[in-house]
PDB file of N, CA and C in Angstrom:
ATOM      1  N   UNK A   1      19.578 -87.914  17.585  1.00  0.00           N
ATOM      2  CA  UNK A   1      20.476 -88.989  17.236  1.00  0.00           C
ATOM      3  C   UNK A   1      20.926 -89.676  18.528  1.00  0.00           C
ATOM      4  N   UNK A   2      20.805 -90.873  18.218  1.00  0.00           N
ATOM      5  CA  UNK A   2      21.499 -91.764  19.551  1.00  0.00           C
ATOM      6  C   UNK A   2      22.498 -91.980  19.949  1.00  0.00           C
ATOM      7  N   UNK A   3      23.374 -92.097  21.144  1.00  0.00           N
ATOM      8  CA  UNK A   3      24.887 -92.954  21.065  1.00  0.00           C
ATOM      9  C   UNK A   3      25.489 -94.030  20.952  1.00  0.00           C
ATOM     10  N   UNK A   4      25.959 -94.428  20.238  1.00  0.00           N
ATOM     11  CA  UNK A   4      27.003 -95.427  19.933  1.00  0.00           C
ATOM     12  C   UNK A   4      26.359 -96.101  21.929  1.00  0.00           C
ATOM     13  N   UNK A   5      26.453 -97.288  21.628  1.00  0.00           N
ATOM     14  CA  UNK A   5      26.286 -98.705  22.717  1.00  0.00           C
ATOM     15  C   UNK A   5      27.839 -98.183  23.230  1.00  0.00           C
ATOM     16  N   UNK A   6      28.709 -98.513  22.603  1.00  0.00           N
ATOM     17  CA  UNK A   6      29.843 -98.282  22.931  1.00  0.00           C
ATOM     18  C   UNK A   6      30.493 -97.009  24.220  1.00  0.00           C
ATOM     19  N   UNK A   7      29.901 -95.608  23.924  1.00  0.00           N
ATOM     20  CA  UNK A   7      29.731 -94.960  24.456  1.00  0.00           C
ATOM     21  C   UNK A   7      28.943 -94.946  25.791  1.00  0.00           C
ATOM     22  N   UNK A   8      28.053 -95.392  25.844  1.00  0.00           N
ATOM     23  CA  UNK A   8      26.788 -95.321  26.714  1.00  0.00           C
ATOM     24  C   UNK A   8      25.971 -94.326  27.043  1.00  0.00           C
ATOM     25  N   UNK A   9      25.205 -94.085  27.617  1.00  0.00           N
ATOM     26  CA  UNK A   9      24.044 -93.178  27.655  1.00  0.00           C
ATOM     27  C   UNK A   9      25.305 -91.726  28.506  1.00  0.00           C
ATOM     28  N   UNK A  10      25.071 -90.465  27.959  1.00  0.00           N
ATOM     29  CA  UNK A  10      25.548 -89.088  28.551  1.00  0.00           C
ATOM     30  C   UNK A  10      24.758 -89.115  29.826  1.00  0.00           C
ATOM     31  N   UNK A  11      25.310 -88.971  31.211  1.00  0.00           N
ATOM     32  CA  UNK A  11      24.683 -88.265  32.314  1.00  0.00           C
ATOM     33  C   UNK A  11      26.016 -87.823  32.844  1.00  0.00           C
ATOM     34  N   UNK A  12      25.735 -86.202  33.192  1.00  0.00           N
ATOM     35  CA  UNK A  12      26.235 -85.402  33.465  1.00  0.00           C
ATOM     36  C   UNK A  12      27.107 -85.602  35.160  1.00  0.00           C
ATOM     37  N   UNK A  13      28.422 -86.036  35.016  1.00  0.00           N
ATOM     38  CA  UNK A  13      29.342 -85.981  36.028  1.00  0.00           C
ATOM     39  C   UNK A  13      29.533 -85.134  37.201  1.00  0.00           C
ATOM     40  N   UNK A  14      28.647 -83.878  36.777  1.00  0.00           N
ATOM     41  CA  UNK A  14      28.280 -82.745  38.147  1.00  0.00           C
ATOM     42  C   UNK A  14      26.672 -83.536  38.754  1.00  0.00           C
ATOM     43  N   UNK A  15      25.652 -83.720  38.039  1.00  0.00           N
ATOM     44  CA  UNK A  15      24.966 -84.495  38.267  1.00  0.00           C
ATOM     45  C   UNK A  15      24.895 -85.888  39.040  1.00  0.00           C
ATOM     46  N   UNK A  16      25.713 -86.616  38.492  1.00  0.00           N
ATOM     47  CA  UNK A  16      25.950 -87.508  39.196  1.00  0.00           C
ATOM     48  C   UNK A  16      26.778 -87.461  40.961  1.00  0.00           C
ATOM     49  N   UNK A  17      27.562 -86.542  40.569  1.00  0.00           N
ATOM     50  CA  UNK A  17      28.660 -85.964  41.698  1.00  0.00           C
ATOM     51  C   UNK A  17      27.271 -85.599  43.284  1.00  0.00           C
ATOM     52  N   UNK A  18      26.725 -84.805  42.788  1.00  0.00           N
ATOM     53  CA  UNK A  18      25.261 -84.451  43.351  1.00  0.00           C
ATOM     54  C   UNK A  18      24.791 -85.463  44.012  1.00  0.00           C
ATOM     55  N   UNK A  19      24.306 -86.466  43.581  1.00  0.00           N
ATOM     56  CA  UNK A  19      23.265 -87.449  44.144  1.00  0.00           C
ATOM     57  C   UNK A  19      24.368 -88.606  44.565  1.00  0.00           C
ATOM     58  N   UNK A  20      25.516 -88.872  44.325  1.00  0.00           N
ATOM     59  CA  UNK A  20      26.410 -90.041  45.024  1.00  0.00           C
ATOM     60  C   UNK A  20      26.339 -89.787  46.562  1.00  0.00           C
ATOM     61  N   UNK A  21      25.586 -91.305  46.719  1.00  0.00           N
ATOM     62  CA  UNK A  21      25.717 -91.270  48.105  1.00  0.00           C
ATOM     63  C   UNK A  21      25.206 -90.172  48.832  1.00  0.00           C
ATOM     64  N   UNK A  22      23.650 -90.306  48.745  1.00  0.00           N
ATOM     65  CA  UNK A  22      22.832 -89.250  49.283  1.00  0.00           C
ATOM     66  C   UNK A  22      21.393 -90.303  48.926  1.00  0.00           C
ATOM     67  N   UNK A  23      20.276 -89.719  50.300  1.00  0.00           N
ATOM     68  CA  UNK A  23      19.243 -90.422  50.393  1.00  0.00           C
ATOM     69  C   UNK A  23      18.037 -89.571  49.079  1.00  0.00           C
ATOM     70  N   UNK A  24      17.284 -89.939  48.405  1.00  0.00           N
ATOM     71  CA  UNK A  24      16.166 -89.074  47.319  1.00  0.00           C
ATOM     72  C   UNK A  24      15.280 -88.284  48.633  1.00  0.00           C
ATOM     73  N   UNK A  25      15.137 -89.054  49.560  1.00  0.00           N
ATOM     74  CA  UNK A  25      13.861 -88.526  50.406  1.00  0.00           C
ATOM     75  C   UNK A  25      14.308 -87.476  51.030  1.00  0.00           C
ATOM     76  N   UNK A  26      15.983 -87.426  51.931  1.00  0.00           N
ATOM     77  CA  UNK A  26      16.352 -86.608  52.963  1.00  0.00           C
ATOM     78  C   UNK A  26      16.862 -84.876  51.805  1.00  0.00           C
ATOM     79  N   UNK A  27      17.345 -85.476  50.669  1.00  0.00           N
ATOM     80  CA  UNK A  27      17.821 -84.550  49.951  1.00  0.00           C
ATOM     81  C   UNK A  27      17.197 -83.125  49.357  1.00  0.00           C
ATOM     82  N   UNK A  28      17.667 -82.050  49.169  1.00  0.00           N
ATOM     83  CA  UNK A  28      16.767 -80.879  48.099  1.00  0.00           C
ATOM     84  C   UNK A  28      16.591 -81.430  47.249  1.00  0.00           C
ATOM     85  N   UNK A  29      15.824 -80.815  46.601  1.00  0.00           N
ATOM     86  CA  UNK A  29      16.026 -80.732  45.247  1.00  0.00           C
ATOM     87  C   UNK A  29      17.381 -79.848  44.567  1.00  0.00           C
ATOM     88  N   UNK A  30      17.982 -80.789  43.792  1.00  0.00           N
ATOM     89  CA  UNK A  30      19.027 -80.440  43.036  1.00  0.00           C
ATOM     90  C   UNK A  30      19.113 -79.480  41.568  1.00  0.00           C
ATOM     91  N   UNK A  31      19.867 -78.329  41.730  1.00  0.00           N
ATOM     92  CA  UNK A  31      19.524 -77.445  40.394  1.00  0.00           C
ATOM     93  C   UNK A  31      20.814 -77.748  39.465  1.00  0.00           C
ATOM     94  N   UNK A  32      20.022 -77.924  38.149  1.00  0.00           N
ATOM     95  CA  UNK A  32      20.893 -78.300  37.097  1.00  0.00           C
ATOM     96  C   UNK A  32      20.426 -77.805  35.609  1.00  0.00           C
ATOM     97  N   UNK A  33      21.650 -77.406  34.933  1.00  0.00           N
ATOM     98  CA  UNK A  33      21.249 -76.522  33.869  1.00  0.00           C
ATOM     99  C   UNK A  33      21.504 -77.526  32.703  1.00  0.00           C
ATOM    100  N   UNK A  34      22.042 -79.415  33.145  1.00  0.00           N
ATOM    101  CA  UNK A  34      22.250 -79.981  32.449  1.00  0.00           C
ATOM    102  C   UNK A  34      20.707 -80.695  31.507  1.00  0.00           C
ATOM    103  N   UNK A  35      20.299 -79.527  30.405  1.00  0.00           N
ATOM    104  CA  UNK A  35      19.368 -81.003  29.813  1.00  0.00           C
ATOM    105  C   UNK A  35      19.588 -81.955  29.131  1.00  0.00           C
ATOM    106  N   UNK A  36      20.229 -82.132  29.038  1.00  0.00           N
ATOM    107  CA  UNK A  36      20.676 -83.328  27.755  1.00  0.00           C
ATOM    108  C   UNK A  36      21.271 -84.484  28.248  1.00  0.00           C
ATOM    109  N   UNK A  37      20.971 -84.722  30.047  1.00  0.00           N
ATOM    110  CA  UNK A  37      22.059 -85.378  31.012  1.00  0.00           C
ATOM    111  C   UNK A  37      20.938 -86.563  30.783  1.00  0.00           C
ATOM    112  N   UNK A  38      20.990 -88.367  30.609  1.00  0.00           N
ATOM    113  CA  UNK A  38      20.351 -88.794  30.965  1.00  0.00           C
ATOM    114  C   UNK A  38      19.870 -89.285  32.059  1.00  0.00           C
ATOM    115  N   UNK A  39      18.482 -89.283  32.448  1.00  0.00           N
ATOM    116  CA  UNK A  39      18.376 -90.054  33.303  1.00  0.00           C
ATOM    117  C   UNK A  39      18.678 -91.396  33.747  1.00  0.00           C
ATOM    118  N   UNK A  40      19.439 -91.888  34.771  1.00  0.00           N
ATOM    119  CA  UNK A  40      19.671 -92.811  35.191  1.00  0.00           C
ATOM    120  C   UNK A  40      18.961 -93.646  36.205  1.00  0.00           C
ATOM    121  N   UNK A  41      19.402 -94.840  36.403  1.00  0.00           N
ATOM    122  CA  UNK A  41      18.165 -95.631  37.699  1.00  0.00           C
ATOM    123  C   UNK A  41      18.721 -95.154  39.036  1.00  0.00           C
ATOM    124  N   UNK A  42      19.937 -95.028  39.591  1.00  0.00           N
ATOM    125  CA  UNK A  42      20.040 -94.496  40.629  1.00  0.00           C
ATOM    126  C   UNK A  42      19.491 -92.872  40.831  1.00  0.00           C
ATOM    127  N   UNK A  43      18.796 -91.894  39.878  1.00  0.00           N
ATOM    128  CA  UNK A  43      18.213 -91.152  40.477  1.00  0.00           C
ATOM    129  C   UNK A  43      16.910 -90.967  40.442  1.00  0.00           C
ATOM    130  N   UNK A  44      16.014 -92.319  40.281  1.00  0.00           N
ATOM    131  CA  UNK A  44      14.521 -92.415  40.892  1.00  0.00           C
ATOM    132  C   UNK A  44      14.630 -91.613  42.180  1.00  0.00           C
ATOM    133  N   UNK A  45      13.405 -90.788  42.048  1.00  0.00           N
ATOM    134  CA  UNK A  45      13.088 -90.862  43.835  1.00  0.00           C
ATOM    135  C   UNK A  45      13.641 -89.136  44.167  1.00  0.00           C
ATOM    136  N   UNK A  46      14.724 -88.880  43.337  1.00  0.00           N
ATOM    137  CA  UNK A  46      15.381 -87.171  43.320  1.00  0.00           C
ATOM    138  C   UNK A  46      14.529 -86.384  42.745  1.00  0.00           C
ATOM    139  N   UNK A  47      14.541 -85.212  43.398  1.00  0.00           N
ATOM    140  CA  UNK A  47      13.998 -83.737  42.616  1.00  0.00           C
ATOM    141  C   UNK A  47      14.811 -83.263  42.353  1.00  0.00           C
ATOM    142  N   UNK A  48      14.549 -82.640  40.860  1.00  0.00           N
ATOM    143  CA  UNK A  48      15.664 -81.632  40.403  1.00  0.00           C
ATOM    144  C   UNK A  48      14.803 -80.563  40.021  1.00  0.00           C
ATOM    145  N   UNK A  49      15.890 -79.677  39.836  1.00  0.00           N
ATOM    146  CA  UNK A  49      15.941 -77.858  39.060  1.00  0.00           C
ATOM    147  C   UNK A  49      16.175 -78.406  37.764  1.00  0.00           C
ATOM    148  N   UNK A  50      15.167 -78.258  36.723  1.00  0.00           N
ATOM    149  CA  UNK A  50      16.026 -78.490  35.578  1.00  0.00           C
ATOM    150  C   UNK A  50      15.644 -76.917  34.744  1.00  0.00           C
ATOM    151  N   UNK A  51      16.748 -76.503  34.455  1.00  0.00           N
ATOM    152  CA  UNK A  51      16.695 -74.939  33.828  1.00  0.00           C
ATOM    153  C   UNK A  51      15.894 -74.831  32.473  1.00  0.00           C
ATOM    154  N   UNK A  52      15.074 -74.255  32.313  1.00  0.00           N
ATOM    155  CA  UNK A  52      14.496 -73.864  30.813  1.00  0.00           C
ATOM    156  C   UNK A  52      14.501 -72.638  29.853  1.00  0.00           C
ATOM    157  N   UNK A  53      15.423 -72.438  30.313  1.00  0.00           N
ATOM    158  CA  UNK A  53      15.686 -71.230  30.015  1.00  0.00           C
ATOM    159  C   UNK A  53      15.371 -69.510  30.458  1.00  0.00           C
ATOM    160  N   UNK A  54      14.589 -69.738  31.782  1.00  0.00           N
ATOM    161  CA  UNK A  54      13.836 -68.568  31.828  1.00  0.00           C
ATOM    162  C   UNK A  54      13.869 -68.992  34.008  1.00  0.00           C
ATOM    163  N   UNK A  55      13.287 -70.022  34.286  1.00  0.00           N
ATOM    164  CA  UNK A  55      13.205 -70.316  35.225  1.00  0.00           C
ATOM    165  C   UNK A  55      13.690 -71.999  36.200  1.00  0.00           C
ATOM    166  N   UNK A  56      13.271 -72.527  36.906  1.00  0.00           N
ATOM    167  CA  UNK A  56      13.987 -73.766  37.264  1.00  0.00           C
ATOM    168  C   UNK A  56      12.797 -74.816  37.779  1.00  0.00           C
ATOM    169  N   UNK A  57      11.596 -75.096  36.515  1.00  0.00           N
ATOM    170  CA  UNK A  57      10.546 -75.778  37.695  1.00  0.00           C
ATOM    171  C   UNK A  57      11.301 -77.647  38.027  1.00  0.00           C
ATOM    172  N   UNK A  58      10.220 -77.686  38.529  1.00  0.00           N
ATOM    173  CA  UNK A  58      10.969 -79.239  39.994  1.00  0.00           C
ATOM    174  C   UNK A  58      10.363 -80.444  38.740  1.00  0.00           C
ATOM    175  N   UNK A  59      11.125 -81.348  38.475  1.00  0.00           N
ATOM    176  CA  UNK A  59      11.252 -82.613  38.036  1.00  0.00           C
ATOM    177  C   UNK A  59      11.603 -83.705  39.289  1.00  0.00           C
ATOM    178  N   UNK A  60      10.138 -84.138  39.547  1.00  0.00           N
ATOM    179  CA  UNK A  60      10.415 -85.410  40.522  1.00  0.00           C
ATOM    180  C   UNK A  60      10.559 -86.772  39.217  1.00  0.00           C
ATOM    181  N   UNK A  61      11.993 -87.367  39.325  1.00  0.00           N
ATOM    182  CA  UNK A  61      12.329 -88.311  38.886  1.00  0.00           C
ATOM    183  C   UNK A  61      11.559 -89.497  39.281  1.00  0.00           C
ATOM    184  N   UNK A  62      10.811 -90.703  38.471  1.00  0.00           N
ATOM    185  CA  UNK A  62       9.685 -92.172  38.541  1.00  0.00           C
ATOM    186  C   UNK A  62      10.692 -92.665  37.795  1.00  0.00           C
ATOM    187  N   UNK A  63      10.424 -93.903  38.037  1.00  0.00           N
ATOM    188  CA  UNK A  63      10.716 -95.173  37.670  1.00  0.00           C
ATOM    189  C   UNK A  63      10.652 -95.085  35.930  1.00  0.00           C
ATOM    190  N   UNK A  64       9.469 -94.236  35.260  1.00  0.00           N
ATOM    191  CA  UNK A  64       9.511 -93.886  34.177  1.00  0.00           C
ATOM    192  C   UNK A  64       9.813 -93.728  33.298  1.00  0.00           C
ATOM    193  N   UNK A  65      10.573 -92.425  33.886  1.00  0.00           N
ATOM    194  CA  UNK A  65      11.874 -91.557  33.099  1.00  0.00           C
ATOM    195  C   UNK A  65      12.734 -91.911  32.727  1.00  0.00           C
ATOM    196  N   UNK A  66      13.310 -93.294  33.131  1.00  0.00           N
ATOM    197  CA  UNK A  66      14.818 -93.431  32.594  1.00  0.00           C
ATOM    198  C   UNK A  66      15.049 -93.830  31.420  1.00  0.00           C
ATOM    199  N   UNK A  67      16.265 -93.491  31.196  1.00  0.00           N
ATOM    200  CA  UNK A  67      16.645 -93.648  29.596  1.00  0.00           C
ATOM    201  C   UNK A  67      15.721 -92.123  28.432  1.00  0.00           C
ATOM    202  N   UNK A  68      14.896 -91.289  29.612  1.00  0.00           N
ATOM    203  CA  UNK A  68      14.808 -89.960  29.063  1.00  0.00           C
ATOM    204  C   UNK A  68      16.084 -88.932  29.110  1.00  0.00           C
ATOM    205  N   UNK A  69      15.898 -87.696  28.906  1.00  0.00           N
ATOM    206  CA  UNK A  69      16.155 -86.767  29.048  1.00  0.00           C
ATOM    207  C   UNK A  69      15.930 -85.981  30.056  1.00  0.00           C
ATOM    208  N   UNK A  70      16.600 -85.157  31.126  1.00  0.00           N
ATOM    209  CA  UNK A  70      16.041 -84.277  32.002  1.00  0.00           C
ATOM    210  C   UNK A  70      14.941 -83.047  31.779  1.00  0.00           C
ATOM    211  N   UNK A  71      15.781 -82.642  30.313  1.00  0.00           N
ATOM    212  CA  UNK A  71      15.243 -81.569  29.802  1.00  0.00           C
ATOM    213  C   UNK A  71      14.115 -81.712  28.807  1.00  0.00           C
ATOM    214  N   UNK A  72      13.360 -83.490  28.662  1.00  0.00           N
ATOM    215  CA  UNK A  72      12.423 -83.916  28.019  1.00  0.00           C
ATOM    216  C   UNK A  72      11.235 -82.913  29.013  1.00  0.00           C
ATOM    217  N   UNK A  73      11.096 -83.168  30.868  1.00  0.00           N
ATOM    218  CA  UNK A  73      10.614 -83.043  31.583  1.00  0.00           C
ATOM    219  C   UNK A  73      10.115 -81.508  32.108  1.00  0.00           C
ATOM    220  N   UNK A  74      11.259 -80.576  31.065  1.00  0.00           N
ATOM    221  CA  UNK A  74      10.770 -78.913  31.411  1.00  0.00           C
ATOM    222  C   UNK A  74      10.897 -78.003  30.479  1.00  0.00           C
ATOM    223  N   UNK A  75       9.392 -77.930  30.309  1.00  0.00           N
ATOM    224  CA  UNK A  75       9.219 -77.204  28.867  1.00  0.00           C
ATOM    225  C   UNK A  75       9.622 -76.083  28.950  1.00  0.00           C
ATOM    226  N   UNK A  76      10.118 -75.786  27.438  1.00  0.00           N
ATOM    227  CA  UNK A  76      10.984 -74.219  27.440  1.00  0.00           C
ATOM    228  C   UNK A  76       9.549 -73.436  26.947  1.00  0.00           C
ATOM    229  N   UNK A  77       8.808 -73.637  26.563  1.00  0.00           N
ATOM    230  CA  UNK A  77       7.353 -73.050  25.666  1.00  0.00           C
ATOM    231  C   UNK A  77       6.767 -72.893  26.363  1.00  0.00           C
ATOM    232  N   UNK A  78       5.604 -71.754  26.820  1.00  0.00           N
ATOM    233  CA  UNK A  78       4.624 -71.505  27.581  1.00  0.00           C
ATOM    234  C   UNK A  78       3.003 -71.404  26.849  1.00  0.00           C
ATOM    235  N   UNK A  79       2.207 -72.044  25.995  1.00  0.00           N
ATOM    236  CA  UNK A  79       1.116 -72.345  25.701  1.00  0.00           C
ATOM    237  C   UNK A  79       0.405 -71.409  26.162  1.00  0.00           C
ATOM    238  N   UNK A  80      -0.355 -70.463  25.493  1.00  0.00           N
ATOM    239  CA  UNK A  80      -1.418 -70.191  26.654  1.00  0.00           C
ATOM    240  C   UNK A  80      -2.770 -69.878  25.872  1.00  0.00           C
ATOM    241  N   UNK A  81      -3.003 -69.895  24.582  1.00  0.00           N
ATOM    242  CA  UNK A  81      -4.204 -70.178  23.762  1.00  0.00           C
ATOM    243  C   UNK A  81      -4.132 -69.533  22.966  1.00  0.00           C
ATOM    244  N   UNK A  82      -4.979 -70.433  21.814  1.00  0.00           N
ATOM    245  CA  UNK A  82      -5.110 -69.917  20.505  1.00  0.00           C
ATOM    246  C   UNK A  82      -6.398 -68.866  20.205  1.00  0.00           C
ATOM    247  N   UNK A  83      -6.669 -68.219  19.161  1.00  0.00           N
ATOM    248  CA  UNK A  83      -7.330 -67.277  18.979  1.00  0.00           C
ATOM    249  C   UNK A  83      -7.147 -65.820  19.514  1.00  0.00           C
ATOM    250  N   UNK A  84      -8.131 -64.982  19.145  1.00  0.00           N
ATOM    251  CA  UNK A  84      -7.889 -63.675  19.730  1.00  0.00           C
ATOM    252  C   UNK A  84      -8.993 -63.091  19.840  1.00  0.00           C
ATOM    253  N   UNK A  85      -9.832 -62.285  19.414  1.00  0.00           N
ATOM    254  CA  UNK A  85     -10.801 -61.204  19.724  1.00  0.00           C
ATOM    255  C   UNK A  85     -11.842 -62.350  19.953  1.00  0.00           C
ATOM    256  N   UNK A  86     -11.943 -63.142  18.545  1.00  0.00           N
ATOM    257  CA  UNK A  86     -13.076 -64.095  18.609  1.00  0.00           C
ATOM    258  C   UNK A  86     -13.340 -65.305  19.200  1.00  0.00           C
ATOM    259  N   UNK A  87     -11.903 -65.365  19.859  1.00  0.00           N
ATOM    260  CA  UNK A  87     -11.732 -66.399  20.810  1.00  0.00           C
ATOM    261  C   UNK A  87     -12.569 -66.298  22.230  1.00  0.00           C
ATOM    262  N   UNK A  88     -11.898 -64.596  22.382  1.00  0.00           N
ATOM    263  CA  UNK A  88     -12.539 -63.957  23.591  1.00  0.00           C
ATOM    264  C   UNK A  88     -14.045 -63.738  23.460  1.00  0.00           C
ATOM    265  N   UNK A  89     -14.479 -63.794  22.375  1.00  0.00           N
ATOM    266  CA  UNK A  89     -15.848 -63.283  22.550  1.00  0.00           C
ATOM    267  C   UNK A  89     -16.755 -64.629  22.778  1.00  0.00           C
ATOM    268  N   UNK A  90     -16.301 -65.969  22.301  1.00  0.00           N
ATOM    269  CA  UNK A  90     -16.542 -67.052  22.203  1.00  0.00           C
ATOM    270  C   UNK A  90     -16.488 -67.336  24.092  1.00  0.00           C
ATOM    271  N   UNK A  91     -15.158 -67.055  24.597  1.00  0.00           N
ATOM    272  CA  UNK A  91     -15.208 -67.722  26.313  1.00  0.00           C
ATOM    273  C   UNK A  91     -16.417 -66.544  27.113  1.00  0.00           C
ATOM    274  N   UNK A  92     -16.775 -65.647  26.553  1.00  0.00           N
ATOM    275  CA  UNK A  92     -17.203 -64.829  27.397  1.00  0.00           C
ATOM    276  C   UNK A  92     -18.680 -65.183  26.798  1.00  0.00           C
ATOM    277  N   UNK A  93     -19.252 -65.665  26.082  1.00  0.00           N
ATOM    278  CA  UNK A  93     -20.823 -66.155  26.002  1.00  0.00           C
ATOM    279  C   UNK A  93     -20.402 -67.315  26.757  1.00  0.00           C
ATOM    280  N   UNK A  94     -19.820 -68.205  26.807  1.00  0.00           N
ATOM    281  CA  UNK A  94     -19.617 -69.344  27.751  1.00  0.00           C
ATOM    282  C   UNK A  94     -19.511 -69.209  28.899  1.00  0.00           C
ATOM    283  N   UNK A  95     -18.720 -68.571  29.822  1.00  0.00           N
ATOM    284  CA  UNK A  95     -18.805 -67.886  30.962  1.00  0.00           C
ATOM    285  C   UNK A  95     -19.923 -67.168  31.148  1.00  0.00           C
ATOM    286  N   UNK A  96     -20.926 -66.629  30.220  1.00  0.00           N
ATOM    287  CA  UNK A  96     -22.079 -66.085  30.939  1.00  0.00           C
ATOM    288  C   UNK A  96     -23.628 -66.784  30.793  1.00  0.00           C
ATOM    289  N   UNK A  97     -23.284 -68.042  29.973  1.00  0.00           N
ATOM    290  CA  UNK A  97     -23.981 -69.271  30.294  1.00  0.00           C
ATOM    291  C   UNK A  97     -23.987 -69.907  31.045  1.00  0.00           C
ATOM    292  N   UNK A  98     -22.841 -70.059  31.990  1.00  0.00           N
ATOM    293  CA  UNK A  98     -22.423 -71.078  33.322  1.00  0.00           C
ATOM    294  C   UNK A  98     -22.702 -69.974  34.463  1.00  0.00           C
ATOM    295  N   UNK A  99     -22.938 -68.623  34.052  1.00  0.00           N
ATOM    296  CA  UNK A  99     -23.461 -67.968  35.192  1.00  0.00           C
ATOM    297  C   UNK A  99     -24.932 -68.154  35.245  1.00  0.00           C
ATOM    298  N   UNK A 100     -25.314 -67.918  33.853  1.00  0.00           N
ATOM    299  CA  UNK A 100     -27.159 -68.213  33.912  1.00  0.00           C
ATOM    300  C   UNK A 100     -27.652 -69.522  34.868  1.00  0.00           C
ATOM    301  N   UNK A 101     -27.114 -70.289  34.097  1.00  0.00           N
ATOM    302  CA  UNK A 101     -27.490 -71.806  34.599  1.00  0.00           C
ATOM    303  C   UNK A 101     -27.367 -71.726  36.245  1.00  0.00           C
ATOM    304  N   UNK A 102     -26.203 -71.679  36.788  1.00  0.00           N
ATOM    305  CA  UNK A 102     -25.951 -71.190  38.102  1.00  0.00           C
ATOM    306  C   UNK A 102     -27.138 -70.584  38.759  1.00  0.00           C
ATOM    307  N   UNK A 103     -27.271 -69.474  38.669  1.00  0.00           N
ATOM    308  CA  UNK A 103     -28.728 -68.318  38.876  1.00  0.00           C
ATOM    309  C   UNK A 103     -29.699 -69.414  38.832  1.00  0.00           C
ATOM    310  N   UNK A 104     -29.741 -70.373  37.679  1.00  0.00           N
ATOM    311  CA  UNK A 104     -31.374 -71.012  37.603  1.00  0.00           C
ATOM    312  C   UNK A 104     -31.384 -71.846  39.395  1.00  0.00           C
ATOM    313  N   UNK A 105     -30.021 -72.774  38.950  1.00  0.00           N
ATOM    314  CA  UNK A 105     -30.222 -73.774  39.401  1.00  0.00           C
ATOM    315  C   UNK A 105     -30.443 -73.276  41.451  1.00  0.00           C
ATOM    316  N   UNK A 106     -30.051 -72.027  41.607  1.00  0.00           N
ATOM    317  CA  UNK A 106     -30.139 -71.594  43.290  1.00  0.00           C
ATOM    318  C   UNK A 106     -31.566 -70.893  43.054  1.00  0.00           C
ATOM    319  N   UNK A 107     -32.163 -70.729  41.902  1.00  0.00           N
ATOM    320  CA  UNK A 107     -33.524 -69.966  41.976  1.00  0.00           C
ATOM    321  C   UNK A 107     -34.416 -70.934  43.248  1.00  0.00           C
ATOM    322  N   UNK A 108     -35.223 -69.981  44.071  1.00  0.00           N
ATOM    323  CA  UNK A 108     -36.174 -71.179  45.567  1.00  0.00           C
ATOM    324  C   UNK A 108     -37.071 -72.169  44.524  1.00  0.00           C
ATOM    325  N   UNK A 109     -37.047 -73.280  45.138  1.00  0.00           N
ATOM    326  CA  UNK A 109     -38.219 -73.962  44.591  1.00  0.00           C
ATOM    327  C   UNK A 109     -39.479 -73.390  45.066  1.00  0.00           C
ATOM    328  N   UNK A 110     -39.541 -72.480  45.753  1.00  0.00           N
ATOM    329  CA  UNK A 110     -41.295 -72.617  46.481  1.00  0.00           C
ATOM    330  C   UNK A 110     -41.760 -71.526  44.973  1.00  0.00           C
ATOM    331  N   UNK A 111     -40.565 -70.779  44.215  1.00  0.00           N
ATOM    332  CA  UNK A 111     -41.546 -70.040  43.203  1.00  0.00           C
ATOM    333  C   UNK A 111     -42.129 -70.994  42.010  1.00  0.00           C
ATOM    334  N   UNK A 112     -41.630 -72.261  41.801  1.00  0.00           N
ATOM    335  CA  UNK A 112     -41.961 -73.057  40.988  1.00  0.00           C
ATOM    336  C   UNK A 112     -43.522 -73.914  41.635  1.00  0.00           C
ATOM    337  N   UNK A 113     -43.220 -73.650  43.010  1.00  0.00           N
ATOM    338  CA  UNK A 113     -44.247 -74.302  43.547  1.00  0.00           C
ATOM    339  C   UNK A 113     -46.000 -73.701  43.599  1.00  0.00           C
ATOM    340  N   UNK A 114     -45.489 -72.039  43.765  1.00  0.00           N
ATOM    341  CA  UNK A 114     -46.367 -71.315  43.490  1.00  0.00           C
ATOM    342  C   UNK A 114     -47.469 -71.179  41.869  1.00  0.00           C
ATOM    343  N   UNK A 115     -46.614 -72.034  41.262  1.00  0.00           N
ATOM    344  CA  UNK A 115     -47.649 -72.158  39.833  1.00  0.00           C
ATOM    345  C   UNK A 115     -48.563 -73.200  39.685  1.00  0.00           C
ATOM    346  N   UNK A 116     -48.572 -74.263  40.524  1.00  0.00           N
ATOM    347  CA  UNK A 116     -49.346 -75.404  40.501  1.00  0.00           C
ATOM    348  C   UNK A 116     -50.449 -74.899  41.503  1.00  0.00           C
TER     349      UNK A 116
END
């Protein structure tokens, strides 16, 4: 849900407190557990900590982002693949096709040469 015009966009007053009057280039990166803070145009150019619950990876703020979310930028979910036995049995004929091929392709030419 959006805010009221009236209101204006939420960015977080410790956040802001942070980057007033400070250069993006000379600065750390800034750690903040605020996600829900919006991004604003004065902090193009900043790195932040944005917390996900588990760890703090780096959000370099673009021209992009604004009018996002901080916490659009650091996923709380870690992906790491679907399937299971038959998944595995599926990458491991694949992996030992890209080894074959490999093997062919360093085989010497002079044994190919030897058949003519």
């Amino acid at each position: 849900m959006t805010r009221s015009v009236k209101n204006g966009p939420y960015v977080d007053p410790r956040v802001k407190k942070k980057i007033a009057g400070k250069r993006a280039d000379k600065t750390p990166p800034i750690k903040t557990w605020s996600r829900a803070s919006t991004i604003a145009p004065e902090m193009v150019g900043f790195k932040f900590l944005v917390h996900n619950g588990k760890d703090f990876p780096e959000v370099l703020v673009s021209e992009e982002m604004v009018g996002h979310r901080l916490g659009e930028f650091s996923q709380t979910r870690k992906f790491i693949r679907h399937g299971g036995k038959m998944q595995k049995e599926l990458e491991m004929k694949k992996k030992e096709g890209e080894i074959a091929s490999a093997q062919a392709a360093k085989a010497p030419p002079a044994a190919a040469g030897a058949k003519k």
